[in-house]
N, C-alpha and C. Protein backbone atom coordinates (compact mmCIF):
# COMPACT_ATOMS: atom_id res chain seq x y z
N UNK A 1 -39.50 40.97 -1.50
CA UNK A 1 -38.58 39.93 -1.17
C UNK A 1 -37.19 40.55 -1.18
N UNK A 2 -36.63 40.50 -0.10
CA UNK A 2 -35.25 40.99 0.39
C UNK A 2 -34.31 39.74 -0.08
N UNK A 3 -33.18 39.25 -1.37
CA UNK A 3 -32.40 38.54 -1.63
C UNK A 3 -30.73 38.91 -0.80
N UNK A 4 -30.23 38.38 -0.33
CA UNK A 4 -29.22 38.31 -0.09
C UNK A 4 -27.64 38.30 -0.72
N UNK A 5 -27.11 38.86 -1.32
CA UNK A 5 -26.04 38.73 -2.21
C UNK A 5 -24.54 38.72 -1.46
N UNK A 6 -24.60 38.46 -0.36
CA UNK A 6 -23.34 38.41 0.62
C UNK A 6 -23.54 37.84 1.40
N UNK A 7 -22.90 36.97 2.42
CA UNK A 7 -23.30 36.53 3.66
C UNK A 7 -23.31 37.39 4.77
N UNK A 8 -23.53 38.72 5.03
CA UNK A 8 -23.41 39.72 5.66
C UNK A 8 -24.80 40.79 5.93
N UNK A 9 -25.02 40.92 6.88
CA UNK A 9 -26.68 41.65 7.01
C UNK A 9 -26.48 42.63 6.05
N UNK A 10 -27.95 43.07 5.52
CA UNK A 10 -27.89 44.38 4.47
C UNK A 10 -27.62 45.28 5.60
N UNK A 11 -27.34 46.25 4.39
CA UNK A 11 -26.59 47.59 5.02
C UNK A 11 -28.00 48.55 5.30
N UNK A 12 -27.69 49.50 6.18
CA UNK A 12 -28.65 49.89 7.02
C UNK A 12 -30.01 50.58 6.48
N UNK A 13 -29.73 51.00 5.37
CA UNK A 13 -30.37 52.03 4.32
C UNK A 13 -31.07 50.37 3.45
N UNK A 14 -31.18 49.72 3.27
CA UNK A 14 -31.80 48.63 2.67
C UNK A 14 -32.41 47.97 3.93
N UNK A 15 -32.44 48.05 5.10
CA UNK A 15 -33.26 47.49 6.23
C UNK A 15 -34.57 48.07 6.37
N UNK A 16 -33.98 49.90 6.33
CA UNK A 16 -34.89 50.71 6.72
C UNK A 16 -36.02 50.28 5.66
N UNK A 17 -35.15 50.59 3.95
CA UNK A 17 -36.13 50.58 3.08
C UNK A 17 -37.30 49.00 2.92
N UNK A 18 -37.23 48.24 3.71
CA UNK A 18 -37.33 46.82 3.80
C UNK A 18 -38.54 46.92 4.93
N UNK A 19 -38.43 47.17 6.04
CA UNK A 19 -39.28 47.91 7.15
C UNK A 19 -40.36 49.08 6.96
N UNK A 20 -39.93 49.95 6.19
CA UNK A 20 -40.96 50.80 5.72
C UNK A 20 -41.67 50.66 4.79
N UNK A 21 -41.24 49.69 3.54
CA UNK A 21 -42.38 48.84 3.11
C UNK A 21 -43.45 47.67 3.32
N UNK A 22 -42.72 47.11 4.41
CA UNK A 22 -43.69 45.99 4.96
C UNK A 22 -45.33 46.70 5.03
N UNK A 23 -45.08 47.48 5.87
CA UNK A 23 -46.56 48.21 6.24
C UNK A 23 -47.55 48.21 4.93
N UNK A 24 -46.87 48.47 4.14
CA UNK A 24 -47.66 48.95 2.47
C UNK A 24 -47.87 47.78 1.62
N UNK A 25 -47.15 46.47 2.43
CA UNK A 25 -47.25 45.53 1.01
C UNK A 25 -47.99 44.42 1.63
N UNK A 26 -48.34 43.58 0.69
CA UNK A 26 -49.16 42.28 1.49
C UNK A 26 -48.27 41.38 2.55
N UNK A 27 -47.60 41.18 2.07
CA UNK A 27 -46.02 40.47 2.57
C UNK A 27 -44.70 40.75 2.56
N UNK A 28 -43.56 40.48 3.33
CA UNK A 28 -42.47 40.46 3.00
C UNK A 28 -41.76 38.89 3.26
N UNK A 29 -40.28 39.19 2.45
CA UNK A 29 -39.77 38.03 3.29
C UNK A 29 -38.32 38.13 3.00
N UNK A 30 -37.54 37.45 3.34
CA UNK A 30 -36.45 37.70 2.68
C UNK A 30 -35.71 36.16 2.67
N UNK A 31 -34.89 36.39 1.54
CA UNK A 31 -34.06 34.89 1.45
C UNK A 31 -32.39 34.84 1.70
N UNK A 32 -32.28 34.00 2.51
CA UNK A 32 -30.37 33.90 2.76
C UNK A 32 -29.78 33.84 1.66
N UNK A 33 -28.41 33.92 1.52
CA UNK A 33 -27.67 34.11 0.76
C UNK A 33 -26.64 32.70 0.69
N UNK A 34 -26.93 32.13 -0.41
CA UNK A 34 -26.86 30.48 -0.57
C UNK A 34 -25.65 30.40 -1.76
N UNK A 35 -24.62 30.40 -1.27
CA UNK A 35 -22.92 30.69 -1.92
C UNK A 35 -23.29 29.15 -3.44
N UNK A 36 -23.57 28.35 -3.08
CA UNK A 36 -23.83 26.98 -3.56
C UNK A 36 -24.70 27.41 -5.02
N UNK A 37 -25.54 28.51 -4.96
CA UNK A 37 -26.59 28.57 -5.85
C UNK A 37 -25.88 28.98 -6.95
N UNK A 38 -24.48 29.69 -6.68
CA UNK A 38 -23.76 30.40 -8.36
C UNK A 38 -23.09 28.97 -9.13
N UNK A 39 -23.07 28.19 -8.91
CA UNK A 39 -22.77 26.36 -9.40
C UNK A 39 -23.62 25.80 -9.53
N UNK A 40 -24.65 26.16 -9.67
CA UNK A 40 -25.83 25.51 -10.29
C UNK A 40 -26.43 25.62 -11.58
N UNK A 41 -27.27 24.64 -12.08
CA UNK A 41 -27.52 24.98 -13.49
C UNK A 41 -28.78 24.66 -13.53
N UNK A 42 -29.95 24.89 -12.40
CA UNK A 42 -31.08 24.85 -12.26
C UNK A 42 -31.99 24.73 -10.92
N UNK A 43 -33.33 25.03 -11.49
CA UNK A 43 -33.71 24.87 -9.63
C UNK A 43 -33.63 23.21 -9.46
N UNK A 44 -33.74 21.88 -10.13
CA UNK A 44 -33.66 20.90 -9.84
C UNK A 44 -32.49 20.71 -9.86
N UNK A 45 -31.20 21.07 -9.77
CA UNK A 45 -30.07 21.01 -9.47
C UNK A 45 -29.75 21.40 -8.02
N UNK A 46 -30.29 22.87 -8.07
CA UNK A 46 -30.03 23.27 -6.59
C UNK A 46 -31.13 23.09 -5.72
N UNK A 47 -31.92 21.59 -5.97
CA UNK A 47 -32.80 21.58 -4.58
C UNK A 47 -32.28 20.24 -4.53
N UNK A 48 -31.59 20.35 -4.84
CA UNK A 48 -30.85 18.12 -3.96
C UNK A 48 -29.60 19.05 -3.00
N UNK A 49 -29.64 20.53 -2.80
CA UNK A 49 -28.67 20.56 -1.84
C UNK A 49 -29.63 21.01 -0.54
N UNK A 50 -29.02 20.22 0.55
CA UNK A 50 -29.69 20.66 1.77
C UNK A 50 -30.50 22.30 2.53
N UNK A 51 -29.53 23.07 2.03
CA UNK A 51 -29.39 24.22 2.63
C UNK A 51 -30.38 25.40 1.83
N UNK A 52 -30.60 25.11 0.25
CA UNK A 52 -30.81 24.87 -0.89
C UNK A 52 -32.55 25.07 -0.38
N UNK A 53 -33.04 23.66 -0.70
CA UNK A 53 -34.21 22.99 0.08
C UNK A 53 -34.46 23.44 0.92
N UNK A 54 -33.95 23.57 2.48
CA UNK A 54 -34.97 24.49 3.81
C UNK A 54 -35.18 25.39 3.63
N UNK A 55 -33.69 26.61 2.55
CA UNK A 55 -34.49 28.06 2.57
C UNK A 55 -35.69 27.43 1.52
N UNK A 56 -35.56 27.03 0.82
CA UNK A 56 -36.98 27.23 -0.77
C UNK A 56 -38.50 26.95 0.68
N UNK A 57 -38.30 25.86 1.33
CA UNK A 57 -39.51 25.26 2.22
C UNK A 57 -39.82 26.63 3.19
N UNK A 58 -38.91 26.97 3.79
CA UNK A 58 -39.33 27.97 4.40
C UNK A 58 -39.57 29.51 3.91
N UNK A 59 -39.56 29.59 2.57
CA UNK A 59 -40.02 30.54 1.58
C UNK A 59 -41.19 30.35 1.34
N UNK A 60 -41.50 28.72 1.32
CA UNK A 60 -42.61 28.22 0.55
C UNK A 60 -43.64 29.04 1.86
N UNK A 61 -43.40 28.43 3.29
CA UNK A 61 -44.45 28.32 4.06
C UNK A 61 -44.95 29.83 4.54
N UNK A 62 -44.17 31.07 4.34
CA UNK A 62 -43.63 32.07 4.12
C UNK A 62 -44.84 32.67 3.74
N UNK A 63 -44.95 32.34 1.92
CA UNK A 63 -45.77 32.47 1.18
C UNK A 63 -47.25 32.37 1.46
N UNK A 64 -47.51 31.06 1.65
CA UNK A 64 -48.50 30.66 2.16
C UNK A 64 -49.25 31.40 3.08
N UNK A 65 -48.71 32.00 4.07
CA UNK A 65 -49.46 32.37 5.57
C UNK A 65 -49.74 33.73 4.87
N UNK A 66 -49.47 34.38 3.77
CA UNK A 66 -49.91 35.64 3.69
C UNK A 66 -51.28 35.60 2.88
């Protein structure tokens, strides 16, 4: 799982390393970088926010298909 800590694509050397493990692992995925989540004081805190909620759902479904 590739986390996001900037709103800015990873830098090129964390893509590669991201790509050349796919092959080797069951899954990958990666999650956006959700500015909202450092004001939070839990996951039931930060799933009443919109943005919050679609990435977690589309993590969820993510999960699933592997």
């Amino acid at each position: 799982m590739l986390v996001a800590d900037a709103s800015v694509k990873p830098v090129p050397a964390a893509r590669y390393r991201f790509r050349a493990l796919a092959g080797r692992l069951a899954g990958t995925t990666s999650v956006p970088y959700l500015s909202i989540l450092r004001a939070m004081e839990g996951a039931e805190q930060a799933l009443t926010d919109k943005d919050v909620k679609a990435a977690a759902e589309k993590l969820r479904h993510q999960m699933e298909e592997k």
